[in-house]
C-alpha atoms as a PDB file:
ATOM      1  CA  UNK A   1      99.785 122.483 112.021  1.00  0.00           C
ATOM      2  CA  UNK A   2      97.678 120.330 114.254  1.00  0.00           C
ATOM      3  CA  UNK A   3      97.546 116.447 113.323  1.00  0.00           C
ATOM      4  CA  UNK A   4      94.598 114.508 112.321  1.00  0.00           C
ATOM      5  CA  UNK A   5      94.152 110.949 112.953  1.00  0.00           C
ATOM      6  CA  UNK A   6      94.342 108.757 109.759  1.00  0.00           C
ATOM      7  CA  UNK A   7      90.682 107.091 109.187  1.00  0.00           C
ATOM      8  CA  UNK A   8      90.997 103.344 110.134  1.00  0.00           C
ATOM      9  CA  UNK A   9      90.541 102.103 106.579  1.00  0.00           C
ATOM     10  CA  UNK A  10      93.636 104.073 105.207  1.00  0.00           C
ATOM     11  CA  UNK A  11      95.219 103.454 108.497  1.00  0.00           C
ATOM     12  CA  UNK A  12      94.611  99.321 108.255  1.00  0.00           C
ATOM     13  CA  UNK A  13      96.081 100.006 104.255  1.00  0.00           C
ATOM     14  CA  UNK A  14      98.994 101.452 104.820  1.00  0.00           C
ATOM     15  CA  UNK A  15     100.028  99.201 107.790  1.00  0.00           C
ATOM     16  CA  UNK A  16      99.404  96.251 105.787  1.00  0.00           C
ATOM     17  CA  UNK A  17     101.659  97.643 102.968  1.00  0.00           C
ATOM     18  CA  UNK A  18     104.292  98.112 105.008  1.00  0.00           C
ATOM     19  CA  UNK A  19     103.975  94.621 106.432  1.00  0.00           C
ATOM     20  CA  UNK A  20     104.345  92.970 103.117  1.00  0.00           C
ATOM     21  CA  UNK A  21     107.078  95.023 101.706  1.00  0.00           C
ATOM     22  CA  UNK A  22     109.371  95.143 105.049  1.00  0.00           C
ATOM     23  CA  UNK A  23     108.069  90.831 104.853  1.00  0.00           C
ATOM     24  CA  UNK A  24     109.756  90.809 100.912  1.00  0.00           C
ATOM     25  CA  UNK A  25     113.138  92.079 102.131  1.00  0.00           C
ATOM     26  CA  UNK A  26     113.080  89.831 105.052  1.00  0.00           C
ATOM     27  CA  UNK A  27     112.116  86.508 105.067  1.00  0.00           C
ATOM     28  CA  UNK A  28     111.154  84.169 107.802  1.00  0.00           C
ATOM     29  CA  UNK A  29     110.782  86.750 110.388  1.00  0.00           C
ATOM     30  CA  UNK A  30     107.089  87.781 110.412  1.00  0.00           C
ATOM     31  CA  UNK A  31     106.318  87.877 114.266  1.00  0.00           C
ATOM     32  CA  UNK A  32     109.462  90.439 114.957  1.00  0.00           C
ATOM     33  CA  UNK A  33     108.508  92.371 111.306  1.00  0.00           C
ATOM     34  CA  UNK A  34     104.877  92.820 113.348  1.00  0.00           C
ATOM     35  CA  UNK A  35     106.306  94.158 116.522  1.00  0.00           C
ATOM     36  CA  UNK A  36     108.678  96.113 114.941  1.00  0.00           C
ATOM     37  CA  UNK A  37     105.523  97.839 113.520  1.00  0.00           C
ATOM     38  CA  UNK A  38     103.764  97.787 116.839  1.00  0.00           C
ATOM     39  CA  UNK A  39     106.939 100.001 117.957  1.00  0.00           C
ATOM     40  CA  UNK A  40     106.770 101.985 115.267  1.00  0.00           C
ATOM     41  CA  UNK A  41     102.740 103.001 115.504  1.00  0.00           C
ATOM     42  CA  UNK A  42     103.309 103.080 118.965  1.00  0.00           C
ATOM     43  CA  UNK A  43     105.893 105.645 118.954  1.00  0.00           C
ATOM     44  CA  UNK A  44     108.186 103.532 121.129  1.00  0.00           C
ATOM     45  CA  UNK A  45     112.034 102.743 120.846  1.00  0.00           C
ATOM     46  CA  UNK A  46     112.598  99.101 120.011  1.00  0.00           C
ATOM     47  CA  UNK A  47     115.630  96.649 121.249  1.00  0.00           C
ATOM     48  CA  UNK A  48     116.305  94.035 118.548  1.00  0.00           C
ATOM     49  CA  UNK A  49     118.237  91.282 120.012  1.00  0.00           C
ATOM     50  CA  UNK A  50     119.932  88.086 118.119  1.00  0.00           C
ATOM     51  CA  UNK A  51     122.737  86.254 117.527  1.00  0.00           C
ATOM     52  CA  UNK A  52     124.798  87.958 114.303  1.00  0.00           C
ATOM     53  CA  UNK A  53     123.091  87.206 110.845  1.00  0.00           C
ATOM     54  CA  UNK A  54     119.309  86.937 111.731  1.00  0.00           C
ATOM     55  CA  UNK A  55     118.470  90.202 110.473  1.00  0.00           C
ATOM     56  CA  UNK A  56     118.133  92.556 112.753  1.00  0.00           C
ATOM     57  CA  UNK A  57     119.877  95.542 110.965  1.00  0.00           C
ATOM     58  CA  UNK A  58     118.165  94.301 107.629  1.00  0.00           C
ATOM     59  CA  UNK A  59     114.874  94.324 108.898  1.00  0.00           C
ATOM     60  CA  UNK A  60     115.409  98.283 110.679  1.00  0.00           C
ATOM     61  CA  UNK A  61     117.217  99.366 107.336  1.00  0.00           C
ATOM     62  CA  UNK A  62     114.285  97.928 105.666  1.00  0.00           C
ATOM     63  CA  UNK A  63     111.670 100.015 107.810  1.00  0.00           C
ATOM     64  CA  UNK A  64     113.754 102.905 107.057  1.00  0.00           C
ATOM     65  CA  UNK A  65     113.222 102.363 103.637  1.00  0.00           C
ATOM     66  CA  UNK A  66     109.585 102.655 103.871  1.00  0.00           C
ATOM     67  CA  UNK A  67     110.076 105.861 106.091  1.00  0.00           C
ATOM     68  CA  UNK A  68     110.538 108.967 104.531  1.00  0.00           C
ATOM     69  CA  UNK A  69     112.337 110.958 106.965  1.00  0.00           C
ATOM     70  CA  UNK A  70     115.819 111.336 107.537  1.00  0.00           C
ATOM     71  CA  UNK A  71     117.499 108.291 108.816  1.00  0.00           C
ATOM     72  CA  UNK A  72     120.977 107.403 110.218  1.00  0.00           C
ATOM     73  CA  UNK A  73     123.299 104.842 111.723  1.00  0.00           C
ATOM     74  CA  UNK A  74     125.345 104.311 114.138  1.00  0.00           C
ATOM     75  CA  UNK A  75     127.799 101.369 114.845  1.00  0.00           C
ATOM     76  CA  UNK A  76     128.539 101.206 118.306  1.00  0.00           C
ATOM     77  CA  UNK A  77     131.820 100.233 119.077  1.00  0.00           C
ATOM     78  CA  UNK A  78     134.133 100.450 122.501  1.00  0.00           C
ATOM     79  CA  UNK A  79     135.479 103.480 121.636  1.00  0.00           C
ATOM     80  CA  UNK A  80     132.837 105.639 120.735  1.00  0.00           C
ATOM     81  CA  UNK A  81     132.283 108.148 122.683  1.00  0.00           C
ATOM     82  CA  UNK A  82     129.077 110.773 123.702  1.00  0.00           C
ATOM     83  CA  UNK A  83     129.839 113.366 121.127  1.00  0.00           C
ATOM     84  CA  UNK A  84     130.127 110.806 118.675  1.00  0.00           C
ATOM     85  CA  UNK A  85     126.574 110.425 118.988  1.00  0.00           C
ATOM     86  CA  UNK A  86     125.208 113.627 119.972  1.00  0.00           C
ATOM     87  CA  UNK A  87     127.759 115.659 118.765  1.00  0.00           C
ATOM     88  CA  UNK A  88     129.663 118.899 120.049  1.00  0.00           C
ATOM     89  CA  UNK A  89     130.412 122.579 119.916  1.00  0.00           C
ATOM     90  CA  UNK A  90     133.345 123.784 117.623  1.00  0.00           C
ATOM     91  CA  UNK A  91     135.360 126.994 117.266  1.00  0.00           C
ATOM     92  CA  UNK A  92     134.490 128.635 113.811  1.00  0.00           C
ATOM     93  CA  UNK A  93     137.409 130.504 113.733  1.00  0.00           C
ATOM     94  CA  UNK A  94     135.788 133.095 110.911  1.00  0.00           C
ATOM     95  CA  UNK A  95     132.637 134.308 113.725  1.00  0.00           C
ATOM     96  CA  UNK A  96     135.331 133.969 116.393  1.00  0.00           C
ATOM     97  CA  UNK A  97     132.479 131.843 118.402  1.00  0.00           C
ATOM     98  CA  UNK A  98     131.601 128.731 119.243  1.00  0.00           C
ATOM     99  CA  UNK A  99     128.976 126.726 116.887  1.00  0.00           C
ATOM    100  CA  UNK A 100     127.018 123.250 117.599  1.00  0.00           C
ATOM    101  CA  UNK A 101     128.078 120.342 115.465  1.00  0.00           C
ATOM    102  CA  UNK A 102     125.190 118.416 115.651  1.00  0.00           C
ATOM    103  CA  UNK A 103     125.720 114.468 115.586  1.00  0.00           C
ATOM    104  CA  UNK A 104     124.136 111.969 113.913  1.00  0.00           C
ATOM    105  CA  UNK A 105     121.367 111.181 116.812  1.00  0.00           C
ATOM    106  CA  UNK A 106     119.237 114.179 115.119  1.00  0.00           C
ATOM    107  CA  UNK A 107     117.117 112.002 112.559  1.00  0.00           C
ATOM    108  CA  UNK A 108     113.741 110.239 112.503  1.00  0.00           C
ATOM    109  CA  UNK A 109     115.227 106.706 112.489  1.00  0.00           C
ATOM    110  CA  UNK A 110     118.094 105.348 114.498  1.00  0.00           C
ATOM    111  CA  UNK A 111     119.648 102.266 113.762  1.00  0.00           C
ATOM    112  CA  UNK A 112     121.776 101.998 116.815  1.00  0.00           C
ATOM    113  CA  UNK A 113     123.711  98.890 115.546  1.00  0.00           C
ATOM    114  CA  UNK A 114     125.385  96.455 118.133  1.00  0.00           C
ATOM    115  CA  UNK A 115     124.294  98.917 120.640  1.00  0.00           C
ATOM    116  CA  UNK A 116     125.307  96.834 123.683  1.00  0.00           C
ATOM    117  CA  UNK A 117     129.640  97.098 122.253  1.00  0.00           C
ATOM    118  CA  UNK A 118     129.550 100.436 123.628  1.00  0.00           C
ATOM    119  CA  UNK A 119     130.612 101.579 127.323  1.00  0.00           C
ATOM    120  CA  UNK A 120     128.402 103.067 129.701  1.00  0.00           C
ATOM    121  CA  UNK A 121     129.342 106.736 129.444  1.00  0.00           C
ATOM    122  CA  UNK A 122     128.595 106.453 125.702  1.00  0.00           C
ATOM    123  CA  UNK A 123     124.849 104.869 126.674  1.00  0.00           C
ATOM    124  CA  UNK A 124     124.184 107.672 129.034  1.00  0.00           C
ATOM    125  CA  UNK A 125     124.569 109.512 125.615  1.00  0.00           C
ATOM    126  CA  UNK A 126     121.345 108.036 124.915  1.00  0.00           C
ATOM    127  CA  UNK A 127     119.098 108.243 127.893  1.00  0.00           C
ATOM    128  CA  UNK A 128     117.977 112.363 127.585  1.00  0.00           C
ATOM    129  CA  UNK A 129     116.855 111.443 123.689  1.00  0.00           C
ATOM    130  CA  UNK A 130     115.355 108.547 124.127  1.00  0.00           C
ATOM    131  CA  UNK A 131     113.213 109.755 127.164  1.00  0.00           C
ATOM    132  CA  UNK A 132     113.040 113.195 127.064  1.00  0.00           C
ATOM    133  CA  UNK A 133     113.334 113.945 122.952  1.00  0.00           C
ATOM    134  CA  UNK A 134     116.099 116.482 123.208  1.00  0.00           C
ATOM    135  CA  UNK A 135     119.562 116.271 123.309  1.00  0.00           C
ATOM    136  CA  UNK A 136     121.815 119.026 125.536  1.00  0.00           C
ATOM    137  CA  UNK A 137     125.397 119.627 124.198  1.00  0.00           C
ATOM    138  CA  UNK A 138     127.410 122.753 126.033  1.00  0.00           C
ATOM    139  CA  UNK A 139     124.449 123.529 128.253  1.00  0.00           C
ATOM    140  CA  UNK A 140     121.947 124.369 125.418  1.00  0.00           C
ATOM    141  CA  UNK A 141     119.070 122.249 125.063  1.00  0.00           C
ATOM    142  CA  UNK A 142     118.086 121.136 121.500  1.00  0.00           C
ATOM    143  CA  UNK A 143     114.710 119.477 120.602  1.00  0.00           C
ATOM    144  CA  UNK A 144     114.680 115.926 118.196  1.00  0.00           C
ATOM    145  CA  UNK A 145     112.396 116.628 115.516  1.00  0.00           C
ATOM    146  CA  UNK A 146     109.446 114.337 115.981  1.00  0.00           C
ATOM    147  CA  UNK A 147     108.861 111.618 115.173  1.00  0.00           C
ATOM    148  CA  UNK A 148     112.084 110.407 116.480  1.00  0.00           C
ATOM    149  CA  UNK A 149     112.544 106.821 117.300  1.00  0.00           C
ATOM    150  CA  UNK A 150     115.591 104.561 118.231  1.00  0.00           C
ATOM    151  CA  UNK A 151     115.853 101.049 116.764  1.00  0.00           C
ATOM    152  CA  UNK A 152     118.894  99.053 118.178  1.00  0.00           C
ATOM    153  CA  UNK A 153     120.166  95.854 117.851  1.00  0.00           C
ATOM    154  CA  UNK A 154     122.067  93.688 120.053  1.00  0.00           C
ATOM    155  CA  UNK A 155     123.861  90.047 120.646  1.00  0.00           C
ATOM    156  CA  UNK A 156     123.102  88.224 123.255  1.00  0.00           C
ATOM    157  CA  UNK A 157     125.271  89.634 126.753  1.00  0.00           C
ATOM    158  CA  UNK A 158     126.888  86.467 126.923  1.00  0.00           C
ATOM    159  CA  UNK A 159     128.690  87.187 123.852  1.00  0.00           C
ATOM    160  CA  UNK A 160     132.542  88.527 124.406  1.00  0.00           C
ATOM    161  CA  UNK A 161     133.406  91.724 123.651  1.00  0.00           C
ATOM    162  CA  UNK A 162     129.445  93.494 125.024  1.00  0.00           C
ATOM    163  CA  UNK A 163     128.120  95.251 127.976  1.00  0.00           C
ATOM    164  CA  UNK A 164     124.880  94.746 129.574  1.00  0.00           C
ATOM    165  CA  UNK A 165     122.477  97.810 129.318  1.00  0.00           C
ATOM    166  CA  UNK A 166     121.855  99.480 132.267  1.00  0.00           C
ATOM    167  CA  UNK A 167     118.279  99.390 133.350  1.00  0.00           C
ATOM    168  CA  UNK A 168     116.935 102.716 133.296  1.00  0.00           C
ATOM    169  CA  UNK A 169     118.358 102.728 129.302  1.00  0.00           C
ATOM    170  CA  UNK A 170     116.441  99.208 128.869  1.00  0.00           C
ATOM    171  CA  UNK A 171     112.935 100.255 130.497  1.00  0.00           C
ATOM    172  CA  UNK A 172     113.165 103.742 127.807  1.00  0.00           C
ATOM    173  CA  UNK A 173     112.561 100.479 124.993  1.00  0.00           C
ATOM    174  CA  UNK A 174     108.726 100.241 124.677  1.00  0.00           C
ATOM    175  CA  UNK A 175     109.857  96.263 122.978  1.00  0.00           C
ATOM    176  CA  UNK A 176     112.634  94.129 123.197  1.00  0.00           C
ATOM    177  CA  UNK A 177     112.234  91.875 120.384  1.00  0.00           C
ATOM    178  CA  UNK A 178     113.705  88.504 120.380  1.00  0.00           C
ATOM    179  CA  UNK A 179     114.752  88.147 116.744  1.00  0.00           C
ATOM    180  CA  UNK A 180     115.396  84.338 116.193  1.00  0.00           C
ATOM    181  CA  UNK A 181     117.018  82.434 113.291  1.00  0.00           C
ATOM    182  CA  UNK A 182     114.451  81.498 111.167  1.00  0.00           C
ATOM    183  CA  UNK A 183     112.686  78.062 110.012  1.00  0.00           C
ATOM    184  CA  UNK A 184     114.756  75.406 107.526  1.00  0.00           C
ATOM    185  CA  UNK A 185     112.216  76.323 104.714  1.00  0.00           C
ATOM    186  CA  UNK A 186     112.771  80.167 105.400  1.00  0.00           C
ATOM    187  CA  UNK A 187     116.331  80.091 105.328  1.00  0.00           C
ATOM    188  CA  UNK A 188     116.324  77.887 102.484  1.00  0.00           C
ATOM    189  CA  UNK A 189     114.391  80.905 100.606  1.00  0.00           C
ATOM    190  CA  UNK A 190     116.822  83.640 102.157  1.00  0.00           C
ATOM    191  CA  UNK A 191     120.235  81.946 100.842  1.00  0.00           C
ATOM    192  CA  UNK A 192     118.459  81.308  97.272  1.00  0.00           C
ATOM    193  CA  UNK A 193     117.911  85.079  96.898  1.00  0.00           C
ATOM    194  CA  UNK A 194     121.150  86.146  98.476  1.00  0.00           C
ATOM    195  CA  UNK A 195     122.941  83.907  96.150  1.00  0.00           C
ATOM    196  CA  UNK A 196     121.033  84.100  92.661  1.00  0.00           C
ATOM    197  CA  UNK A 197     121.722  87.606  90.772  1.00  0.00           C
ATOM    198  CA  UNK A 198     123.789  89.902  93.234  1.00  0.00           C
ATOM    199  CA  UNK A 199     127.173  90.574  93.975  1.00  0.00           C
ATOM    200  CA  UNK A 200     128.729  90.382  97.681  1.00  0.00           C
ATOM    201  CA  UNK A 201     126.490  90.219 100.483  1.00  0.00           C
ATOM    202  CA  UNK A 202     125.315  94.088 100.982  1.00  0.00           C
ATOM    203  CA  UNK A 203     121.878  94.391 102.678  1.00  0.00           C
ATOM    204  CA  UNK A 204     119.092  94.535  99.679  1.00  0.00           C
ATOM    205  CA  UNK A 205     115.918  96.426 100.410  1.00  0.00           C
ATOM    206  CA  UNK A 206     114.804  97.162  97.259  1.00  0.00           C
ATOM    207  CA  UNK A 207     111.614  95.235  97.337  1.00  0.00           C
ATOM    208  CA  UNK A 208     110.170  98.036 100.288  1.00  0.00           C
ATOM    209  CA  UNK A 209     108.940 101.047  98.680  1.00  0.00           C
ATOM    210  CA  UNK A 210     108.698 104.743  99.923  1.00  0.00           C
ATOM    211  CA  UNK A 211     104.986 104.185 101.775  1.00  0.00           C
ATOM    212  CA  UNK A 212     105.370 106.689 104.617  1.00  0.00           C
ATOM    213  CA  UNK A 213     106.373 110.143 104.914  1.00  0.00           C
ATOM    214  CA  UNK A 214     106.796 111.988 108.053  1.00  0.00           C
ATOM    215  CA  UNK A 215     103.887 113.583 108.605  1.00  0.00           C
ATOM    216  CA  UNK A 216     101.816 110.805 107.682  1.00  0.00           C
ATOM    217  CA  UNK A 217     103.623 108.400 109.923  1.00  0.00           C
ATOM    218  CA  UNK A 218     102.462 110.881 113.218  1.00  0.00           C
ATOM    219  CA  UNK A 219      98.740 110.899 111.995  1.00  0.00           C
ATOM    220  CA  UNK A 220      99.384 107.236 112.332  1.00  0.00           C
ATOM    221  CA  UNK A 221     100.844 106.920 115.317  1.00  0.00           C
ATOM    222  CA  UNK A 222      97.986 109.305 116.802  1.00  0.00           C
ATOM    223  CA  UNK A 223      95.265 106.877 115.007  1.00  0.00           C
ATOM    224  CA  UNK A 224      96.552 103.668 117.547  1.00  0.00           C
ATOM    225  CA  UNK A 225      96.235 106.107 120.705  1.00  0.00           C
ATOM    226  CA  UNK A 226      92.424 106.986 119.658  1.00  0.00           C
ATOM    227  CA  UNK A 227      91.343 103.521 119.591  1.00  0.00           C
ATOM    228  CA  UNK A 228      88.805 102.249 122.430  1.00  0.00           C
ATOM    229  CA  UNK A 229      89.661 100.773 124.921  1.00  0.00           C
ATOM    230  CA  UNK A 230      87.819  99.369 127.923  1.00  0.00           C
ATOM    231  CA  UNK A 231      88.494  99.676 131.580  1.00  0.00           C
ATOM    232  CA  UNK A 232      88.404  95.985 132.030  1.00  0.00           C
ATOM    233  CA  UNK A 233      91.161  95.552 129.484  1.00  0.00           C
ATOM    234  CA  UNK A 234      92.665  98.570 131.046  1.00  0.00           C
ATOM    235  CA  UNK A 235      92.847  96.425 134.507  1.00  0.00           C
ATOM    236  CA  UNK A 236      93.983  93.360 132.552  1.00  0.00           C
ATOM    237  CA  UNK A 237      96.967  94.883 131.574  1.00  0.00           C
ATOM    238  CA  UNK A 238      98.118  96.958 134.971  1.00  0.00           C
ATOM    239  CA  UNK A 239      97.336  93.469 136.659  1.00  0.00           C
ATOM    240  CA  UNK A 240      99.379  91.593 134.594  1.00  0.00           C
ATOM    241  CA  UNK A 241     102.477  94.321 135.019  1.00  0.00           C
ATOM    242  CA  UNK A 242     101.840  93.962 138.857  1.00  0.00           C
ATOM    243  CA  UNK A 243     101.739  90.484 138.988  1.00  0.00           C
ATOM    244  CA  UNK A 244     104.953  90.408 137.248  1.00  0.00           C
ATOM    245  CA  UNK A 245     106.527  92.683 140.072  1.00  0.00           C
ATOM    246  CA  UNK A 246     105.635  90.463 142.634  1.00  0.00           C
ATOM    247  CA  UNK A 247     106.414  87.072 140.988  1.00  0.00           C
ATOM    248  CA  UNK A 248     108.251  84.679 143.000  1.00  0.00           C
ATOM    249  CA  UNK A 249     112.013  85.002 142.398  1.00  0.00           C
ATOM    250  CA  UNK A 250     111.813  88.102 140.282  1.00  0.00           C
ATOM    251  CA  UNK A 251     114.503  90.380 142.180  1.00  0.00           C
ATOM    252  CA  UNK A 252     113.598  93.144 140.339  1.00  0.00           C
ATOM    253  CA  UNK A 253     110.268  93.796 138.251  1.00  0.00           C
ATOM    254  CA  UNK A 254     108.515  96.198 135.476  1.00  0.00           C
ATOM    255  CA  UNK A 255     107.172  99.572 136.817  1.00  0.00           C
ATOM    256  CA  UNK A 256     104.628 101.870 136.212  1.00  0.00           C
ATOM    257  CA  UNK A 257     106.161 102.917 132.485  1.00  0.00           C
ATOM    258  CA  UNK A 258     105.536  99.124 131.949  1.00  0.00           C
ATOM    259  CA  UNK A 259     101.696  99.135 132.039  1.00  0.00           C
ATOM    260  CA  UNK A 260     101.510 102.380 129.815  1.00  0.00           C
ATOM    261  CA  UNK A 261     103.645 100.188 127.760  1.00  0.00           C
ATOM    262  CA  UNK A 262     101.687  97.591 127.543  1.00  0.00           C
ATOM    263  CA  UNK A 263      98.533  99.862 126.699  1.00  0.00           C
ATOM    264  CA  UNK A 264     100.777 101.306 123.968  1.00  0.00           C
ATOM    265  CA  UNK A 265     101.390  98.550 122.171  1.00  0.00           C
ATOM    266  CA  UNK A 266      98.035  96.822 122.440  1.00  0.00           C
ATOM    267  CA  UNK A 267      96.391  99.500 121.056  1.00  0.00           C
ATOM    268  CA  UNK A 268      99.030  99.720 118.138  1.00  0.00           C
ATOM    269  CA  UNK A 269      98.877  95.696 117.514  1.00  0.00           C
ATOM    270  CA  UNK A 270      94.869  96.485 117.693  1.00  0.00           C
ATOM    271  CA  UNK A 271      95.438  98.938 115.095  1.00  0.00           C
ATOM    272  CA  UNK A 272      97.236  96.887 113.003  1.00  0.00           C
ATOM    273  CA  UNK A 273      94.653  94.010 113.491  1.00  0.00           C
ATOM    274  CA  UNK A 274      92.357  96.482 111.661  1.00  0.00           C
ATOM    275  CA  UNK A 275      89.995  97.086 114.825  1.00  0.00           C
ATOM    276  CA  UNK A 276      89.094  99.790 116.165  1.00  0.00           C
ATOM    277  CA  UNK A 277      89.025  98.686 119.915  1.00  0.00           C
ATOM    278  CA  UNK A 278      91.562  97.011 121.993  1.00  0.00           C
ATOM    279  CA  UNK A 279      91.382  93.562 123.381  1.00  0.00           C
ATOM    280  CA  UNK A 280      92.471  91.283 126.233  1.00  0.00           C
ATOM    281  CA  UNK A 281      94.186  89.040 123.014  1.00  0.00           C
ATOM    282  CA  UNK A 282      96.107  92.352 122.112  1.00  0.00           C
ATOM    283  CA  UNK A 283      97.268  92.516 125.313  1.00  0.00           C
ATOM    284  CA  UNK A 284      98.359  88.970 125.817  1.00  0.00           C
ATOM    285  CA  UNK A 285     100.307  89.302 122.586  1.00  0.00           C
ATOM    286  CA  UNK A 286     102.329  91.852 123.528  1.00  0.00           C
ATOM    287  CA  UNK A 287     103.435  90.884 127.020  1.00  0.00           C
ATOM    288  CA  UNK A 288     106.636  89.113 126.112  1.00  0.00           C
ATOM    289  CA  UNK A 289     107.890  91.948 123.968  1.00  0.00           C
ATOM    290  CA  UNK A 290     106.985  94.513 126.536  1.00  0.00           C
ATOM    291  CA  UNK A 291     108.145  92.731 129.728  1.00  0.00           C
ATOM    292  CA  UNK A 292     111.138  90.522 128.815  1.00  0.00           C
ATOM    293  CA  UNK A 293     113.958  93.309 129.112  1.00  0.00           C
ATOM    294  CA  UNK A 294     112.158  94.886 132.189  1.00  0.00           C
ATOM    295  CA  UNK A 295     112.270  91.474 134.621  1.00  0.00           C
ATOM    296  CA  UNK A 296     115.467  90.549 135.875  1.00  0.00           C
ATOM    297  CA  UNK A 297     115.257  87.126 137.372  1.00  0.00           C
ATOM    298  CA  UNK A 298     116.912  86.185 140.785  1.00  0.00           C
ATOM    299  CA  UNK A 299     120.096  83.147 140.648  1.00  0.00           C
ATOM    300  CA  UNK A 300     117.206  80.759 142.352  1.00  0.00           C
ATOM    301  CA  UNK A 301     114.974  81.000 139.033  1.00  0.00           C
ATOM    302  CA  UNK A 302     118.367  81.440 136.941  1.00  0.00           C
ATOM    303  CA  UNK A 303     119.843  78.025 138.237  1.00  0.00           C
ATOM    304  CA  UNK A 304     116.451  76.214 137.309  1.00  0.00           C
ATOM    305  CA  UNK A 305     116.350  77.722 133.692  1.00  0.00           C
ATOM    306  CA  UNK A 306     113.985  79.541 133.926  1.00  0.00           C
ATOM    307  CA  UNK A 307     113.665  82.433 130.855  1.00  0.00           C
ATOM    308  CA  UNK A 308     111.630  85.792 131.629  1.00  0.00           C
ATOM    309  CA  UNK A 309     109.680  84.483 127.941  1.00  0.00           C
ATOM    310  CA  UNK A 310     108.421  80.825 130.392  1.00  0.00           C
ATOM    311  CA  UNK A 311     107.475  83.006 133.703  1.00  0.00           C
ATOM    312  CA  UNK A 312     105.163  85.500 131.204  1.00  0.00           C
ATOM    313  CA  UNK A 313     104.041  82.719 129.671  1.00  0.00           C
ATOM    314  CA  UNK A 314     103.085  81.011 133.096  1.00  0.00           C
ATOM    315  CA  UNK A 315     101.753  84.748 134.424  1.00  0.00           C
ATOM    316  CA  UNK A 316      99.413  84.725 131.903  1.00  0.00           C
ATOM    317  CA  UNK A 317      97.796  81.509 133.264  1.00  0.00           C
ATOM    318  CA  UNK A 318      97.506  82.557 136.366  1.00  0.00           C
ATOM    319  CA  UNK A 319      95.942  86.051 135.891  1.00  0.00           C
ATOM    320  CA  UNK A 320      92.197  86.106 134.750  1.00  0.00           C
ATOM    321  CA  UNK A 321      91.298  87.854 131.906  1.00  0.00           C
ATOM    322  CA  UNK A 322      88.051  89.628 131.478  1.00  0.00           C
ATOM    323  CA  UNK A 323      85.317  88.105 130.026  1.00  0.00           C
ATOM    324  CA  UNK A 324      82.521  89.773 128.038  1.00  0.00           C
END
């Protein structure tokens, strides 16, 4: 059945909904709950990154919960290996053949907890689905039902006991999303609630209702990539990608997938907005999310402290945006 684009009005609704619910089950958090929504209109895998108890799995469990498709979760640990993930082919002794156990990876929602515990070989795993949509186990080639989208957390590489991503797995995340312990007041709220009425400390998302199924999520998702947007702002955005490529210091910089990134998720944050065009603002806004996995600064700019959020921050300075 072909899709239809959701009107903006019901669009804006819905999106604002799911804002306040996923907001009620996680407090204190609203710029990553907003582009973990930019990911998700976007159609683009997110990296959630934090140090342990921020909320990164709360707040993708509690997206889930406003999903209606089928969701699972993996916790990625040293030893797990690729089949673990996408799964493998078995003997069924009765048909005398062999049969595909599929693995968890075929949902709509992946929570790929503490995704940077596991080895390389297991993250290759992930490349072909993330990318590509299908997963190939015994030489047979078998689509992910759409939409399919990867949410994973990390802690911080310094941590003991983690990996650092390889590259081409990071620049398959459309957003990295720096998830950071929130404000005295908003903590202050969190431990009240935690504390007052429950038992143990299991993950509570019952404040998020069932808002979204399936195939309302991909009329959605096809509502951001209708929205307007100009050539200037078009320009704005590969210019500020390019610029970051040829920064001073930066030994290695975003590529092309980076500007249609970018475009992505300023159209989605547009959407979101409740516009129906896409600004140089929506751009600027997004930059950190989109870029900050896909720089990797050289030991000059390392040794001064400088953070891939402070270059952005300084790139955007430096690069004019368009004026009306």
């Amino acid at each position: 059945m072909t899709q239809t684009p959701l009107p903006l009005t019901e669009a804006v609704i819905q999106l604002d909904r799911l804002e306040q619910d996923i907001g009620q089950a996680v407090s204190g958090q609203r710029q990553a709950i907003r582009e973990l929504l930019v990911a998700l209109v976007a159609a683009g895998h997110a990296l959630l990154e934090g140090v342990p108890g921020v909320g990164k799995t709360l707040l993708v469990r509690a997206l889930a919960a406003a999903v209606q498709g089928r969701y699972a979760r993996i916790q990625f640990t040293p030893d797990l290996m690729p089949s673990d993930v996408t799964g493998h082919a078995v003997f069924d002794l009765k048909r005398e053949a062999f049969r595909i156990r599929r693995g968890p990876i075929f949902c709509n929602l992946l929570l790929a907890d503490e995704i940077n515990r596991a080895p390389a070989k297991t993250q290759a795993a992930m490349l072909e689905a993330m990318q590509e949509g299908q997963v190939t186990i015994e030489g047979q080639a078998l689509a992910l039902a759409p939409p399919f989208l990867v949410f994973a957390t990390q802690n911080p590489i310094e941590q003991e006991g983690t990996y650092p991503l390889p590259q081409a797995q990071l620049d398959r995340f459309l957003l990295k999303i720096a998830v950071a312990p929130p404000s005295a007041e908003a903590e202050r709220a969190a431990v009240r609630a935690a504390t007052s009425g429950r038992i143990g400390d299991r993950l509570d998302t019952s404040a998020v209702r069932p808002l979204l199924d399936t195939e309302t999520l991909q009329r959605l998702q096809l509502s951001a990539t209708t929205l307007r947007l100009d050539e200037r702002v078009l320009d704005y955005a590969v210019a500020l990608v390019r610029a970051a490529r040829d920064w001073p210091g930066v030994d290695s910089g975003p590529g092309p997938r980076a500007s249609i990134a970018l475009v992505r998720a300023a159209r989605a944050h547009a959407l979101i907005e409740g516009r129906d065009f896409t600004t140089p603002d929506d751009v600027r806004c997004m930059l950190p999310a989109v870029l900050r996995h896909r720089l990797r600064l050289g030991a000059e700019l390392e040794i001064e402290g400088v953070s891939a959020d402070a270059l952005l921050g300084e790139l955007v300075e430096r690069v004019p945006a368009p004026r009306d």
